[in-house]
Protein backbone atom coordinates (compact mmCIF):
# COMPACT_ATOMS: atom_id res chain seq x y z
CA UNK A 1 -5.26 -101.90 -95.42
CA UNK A 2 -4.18 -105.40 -96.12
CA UNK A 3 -1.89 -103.95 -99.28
CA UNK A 4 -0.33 -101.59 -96.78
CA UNK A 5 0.23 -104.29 -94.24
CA UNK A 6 1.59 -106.45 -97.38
CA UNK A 7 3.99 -103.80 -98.12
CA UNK A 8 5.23 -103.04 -94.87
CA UNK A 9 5.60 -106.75 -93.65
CA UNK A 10 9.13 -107.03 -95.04
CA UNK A 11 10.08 -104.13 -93.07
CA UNK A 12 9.23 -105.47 -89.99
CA UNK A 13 10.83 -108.39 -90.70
CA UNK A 14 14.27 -106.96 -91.19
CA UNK A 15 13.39 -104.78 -87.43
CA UNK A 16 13.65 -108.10 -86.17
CA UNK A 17 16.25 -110.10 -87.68
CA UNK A 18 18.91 -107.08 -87.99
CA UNK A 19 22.14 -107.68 -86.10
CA UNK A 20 24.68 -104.62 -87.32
CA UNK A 21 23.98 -100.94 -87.92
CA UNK A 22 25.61 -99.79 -90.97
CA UNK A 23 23.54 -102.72 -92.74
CA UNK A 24 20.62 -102.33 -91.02
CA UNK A 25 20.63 -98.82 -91.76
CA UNK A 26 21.11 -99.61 -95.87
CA UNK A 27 18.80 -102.84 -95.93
CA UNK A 28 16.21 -100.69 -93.68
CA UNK A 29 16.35 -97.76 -95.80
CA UNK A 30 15.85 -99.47 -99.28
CA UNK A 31 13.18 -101.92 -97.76
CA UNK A 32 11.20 -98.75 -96.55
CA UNK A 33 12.00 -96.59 -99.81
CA UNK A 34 9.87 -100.23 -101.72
CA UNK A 35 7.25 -100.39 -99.12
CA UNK A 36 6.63 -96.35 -99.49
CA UNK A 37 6.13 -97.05 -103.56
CA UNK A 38 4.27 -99.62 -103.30
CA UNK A 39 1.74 -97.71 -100.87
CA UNK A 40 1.77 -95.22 -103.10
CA UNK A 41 1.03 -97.39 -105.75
CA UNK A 42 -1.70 -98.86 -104.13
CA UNK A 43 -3.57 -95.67 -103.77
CA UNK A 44 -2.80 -94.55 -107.02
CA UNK A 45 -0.84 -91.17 -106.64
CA UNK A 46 1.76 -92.55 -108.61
CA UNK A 47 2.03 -94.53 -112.05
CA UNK A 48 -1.41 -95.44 -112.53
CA UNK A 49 -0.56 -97.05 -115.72
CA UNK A 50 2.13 -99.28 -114.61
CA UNK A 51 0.47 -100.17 -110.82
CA UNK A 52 -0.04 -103.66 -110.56
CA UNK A 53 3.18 -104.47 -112.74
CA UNK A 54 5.16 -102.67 -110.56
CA UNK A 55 3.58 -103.71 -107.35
CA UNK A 56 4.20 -107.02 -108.55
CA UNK A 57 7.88 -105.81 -109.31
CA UNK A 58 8.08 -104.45 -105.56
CA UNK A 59 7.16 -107.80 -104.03
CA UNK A 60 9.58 -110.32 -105.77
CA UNK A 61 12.64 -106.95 -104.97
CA UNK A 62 11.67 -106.81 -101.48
CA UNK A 63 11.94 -111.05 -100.92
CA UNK A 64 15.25 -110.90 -102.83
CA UNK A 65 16.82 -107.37 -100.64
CA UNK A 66 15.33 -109.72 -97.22
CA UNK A 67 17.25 -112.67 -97.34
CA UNK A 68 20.70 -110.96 -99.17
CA UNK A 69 20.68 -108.55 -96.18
CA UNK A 70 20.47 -111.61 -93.88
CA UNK A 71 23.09 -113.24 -95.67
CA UNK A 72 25.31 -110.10 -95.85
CA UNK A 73 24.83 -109.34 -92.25
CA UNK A 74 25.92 -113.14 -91.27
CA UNK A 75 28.92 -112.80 -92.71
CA UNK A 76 30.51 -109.72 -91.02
CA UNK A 77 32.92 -109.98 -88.21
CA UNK A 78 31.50 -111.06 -84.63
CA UNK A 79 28.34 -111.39 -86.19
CA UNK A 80 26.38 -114.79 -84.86
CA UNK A 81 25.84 -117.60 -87.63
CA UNK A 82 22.75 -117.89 -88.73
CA UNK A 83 22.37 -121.55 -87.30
CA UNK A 84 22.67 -120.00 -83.97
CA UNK A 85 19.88 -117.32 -83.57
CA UNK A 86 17.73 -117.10 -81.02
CA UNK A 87 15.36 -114.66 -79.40
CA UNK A 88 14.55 -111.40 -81.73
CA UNK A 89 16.76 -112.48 -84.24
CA UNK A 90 15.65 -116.20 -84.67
CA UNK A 91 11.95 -114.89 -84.79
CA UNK A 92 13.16 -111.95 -87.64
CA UNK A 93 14.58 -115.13 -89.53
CA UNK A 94 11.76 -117.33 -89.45
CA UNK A 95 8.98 -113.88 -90.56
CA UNK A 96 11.50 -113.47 -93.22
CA UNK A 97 11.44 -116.67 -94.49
CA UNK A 98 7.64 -116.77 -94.28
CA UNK A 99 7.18 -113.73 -96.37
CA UNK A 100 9.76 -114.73 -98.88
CA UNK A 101 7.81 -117.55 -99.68
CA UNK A 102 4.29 -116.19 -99.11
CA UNK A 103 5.26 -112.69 -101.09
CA UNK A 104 6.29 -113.56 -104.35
CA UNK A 105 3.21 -117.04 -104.49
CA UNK A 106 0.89 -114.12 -103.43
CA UNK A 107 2.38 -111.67 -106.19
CA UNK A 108 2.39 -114.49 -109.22
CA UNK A 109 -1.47 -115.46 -108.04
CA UNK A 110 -2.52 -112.12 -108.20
CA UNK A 111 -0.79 -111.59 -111.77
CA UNK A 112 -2.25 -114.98 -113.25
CA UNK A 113 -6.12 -113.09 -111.72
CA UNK A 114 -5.53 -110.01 -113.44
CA UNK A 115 -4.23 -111.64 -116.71
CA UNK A 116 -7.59 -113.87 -116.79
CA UNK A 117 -9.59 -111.01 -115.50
CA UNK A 118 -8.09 -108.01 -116.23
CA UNK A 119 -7.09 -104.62 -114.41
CA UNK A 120 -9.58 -103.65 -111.61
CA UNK A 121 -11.60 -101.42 -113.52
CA UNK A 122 -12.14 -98.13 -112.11
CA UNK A 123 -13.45 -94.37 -113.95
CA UNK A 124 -11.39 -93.10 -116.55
CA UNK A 125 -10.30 -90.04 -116.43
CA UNK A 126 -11.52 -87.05 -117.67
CA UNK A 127 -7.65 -86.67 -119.60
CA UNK A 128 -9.05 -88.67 -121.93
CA UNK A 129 -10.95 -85.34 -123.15
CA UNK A 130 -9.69 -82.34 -121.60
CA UNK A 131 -8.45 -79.79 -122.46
CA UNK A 132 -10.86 -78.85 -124.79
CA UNK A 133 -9.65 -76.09 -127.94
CA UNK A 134 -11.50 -73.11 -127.55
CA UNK A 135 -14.90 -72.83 -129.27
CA UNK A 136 -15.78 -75.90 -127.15
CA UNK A 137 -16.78 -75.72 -122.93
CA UNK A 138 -17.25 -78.53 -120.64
CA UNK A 139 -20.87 -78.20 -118.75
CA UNK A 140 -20.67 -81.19 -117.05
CA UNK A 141 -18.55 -83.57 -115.80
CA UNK A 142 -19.70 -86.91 -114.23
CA UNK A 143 -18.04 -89.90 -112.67
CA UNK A 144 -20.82 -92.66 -112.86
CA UNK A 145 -19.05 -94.75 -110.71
CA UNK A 146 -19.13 -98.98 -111.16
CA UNK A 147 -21.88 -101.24 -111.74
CA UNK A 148 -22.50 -104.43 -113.74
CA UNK A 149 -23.09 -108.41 -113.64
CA UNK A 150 -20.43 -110.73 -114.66
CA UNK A 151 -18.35 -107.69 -115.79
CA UNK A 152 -17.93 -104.61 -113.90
CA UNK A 153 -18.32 -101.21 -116.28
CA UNK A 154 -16.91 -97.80 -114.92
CA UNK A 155 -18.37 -94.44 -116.79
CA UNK A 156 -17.25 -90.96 -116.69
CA UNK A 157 -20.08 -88.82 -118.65
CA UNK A 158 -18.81 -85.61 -119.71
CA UNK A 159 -21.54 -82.70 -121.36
CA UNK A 160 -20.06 -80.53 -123.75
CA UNK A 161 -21.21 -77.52 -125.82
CA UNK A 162 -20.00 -75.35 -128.93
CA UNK A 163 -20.43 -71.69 -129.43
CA UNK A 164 -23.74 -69.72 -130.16
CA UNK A 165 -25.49 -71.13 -133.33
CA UNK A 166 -23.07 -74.60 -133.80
CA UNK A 167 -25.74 -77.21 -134.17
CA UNK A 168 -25.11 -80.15 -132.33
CA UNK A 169 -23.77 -82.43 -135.24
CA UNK A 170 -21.23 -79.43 -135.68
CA UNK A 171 -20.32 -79.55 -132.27
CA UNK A 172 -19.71 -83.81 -132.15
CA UNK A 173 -17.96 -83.51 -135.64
CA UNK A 174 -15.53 -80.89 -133.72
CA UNK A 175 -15.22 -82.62 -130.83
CA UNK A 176 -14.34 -86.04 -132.94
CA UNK A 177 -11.74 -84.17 -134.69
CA UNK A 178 -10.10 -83.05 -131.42
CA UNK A 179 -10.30 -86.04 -129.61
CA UNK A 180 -8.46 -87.85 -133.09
CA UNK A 181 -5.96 -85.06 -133.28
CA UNK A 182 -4.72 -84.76 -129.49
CA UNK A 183 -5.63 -88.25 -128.05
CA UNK A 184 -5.68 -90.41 -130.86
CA UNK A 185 -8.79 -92.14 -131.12
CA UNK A 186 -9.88 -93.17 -133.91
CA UNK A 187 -13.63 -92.85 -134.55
CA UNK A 188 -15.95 -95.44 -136.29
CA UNK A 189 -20.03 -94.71 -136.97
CA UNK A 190 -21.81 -97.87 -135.22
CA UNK A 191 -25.70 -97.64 -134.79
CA UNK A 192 -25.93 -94.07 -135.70
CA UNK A 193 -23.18 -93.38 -132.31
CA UNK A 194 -19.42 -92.44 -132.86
CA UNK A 195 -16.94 -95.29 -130.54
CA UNK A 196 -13.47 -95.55 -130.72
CA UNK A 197 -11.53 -98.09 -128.34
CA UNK A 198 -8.00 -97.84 -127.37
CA UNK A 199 -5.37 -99.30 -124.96
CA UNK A 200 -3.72 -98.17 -122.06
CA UNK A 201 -1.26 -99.23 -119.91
CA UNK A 202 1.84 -101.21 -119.57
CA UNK A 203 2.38 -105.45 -119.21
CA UNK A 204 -0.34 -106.23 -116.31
CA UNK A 205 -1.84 -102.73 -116.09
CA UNK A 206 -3.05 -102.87 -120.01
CA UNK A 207 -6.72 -102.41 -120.18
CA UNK A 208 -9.03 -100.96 -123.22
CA UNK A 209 -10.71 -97.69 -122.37
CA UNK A 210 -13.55 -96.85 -125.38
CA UNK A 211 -15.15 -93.43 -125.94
CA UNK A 212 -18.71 -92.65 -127.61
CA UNK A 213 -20.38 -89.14 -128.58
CA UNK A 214 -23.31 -89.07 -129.12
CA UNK A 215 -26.24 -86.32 -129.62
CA UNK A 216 -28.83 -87.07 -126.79
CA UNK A 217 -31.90 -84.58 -127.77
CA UNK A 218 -29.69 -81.55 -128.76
CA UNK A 219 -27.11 -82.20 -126.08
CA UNK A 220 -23.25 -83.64 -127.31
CA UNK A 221 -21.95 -85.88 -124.47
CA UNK A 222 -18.52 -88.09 -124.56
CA UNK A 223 -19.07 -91.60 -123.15
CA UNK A 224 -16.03 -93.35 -121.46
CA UNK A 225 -16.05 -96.49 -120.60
CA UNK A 226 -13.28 -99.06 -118.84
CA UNK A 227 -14.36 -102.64 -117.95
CA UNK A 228 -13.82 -106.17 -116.12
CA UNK A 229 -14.43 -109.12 -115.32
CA UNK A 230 -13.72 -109.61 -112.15
């Protein structure tokens, strides 16, 4: 809620301090086209990889399109200096400056937290895996959810068996050859378990995901993992 309200501040802003329509209409356009990305950001339907960079990005555009609009608008014919607003548009200039100064401190403090602590954690997913190549079935599929102390572990759990008569060290040396071949991990032997660790993400959003099979009483079952320490 408070990401949505953070994304749509700038908008009302510019409702306020807008004086003209052609430029209201451009400046309003592009300031709702950011604060619909950045929503969608926030809830993940887009770009997971690149979300807090980008939100980040969205921030620092939106306090730079504010204040050039202002400017812009200032400057056409008939249009009232800025020294002399008052009313609506006085109030739209003062909210503007507020967020353009709040915005981007906001954005930079929330980039030094994740550098220190990393990206939210939350479950990997399950394309970490899937698809399978045939021979091999998914019987389970589990999103663990979060838990931890000082650092905060996310686990998806995901069951998988072979066809009638592969033994179960068949089945894991199969599945360690597909995951190698189609998702690049690259498998080590630790304490009798198979792990492999990679990155993901881009700038701000890069986090290690890691991946163990292991043979739990006859049963194959891919471990990932994502972490922080927030």
């Amino acid at each position: 809620m408070i990401i949505t309200v953070a994304f749509l501040f700038p908008l009302v802003c510019w409702l306020f301090a807008v004086r003209t329509v052609r430029t209201g209409w451009v400046v309003g356009i592009l300031l709702a086209l950011l604060a619909a990305t950045g929503i969608a950001l926030a809830q993940g339907w887009i770009l997971s990889d690149a979300k807090v960079t980008l939100m980040v990005i969205i921030t620092f555009a939106a306090a730079v399109l504010l204040p050039v609009g202002i400017v812009v608008e200032s400057r056409r014919p008939g249009v009232p200096k800025l020294s002399s607003l008052q009313g609506r548009g006085a109030a739209g200039m003062g909210l503007s400056i507020f967020y353009c100064v709040i915005g981007p401190a906001a954005a930079l403090v929330a980039a030094w937290l994740v550098g220190i602590n990393g990206v939210p954690a939350t479950t990997p997913s399950d394309r970490e895996v899937l698809p399978l190549p045939t021979g091999l079935a998914v019987v389970s599929n589990r999103d663990e959810g979060c838990g931890g102390g000082s650092e905060t572990y996310c686990t998806r759990s995901i069951e998988v068996h072979g066809t009638a008569g592969q033994s179960p060290d068949e089945v894991a040396r199969e599945l360690r050859d597909h995951l190698t071949r189609a998702h690049g991990w690259q498998f080590t032997l630790d304490h009798g378990t198979w792990g492999a660790c990679h990155d993901e993400g881009r700038n701000l959003d890069r986090h290690q995901v890691c991946a163990d099979v292991s043979d739990d009483k006859g049963t194959v079952i891919v471990t990932l993992d994502a972490s922080d320490r927030w």
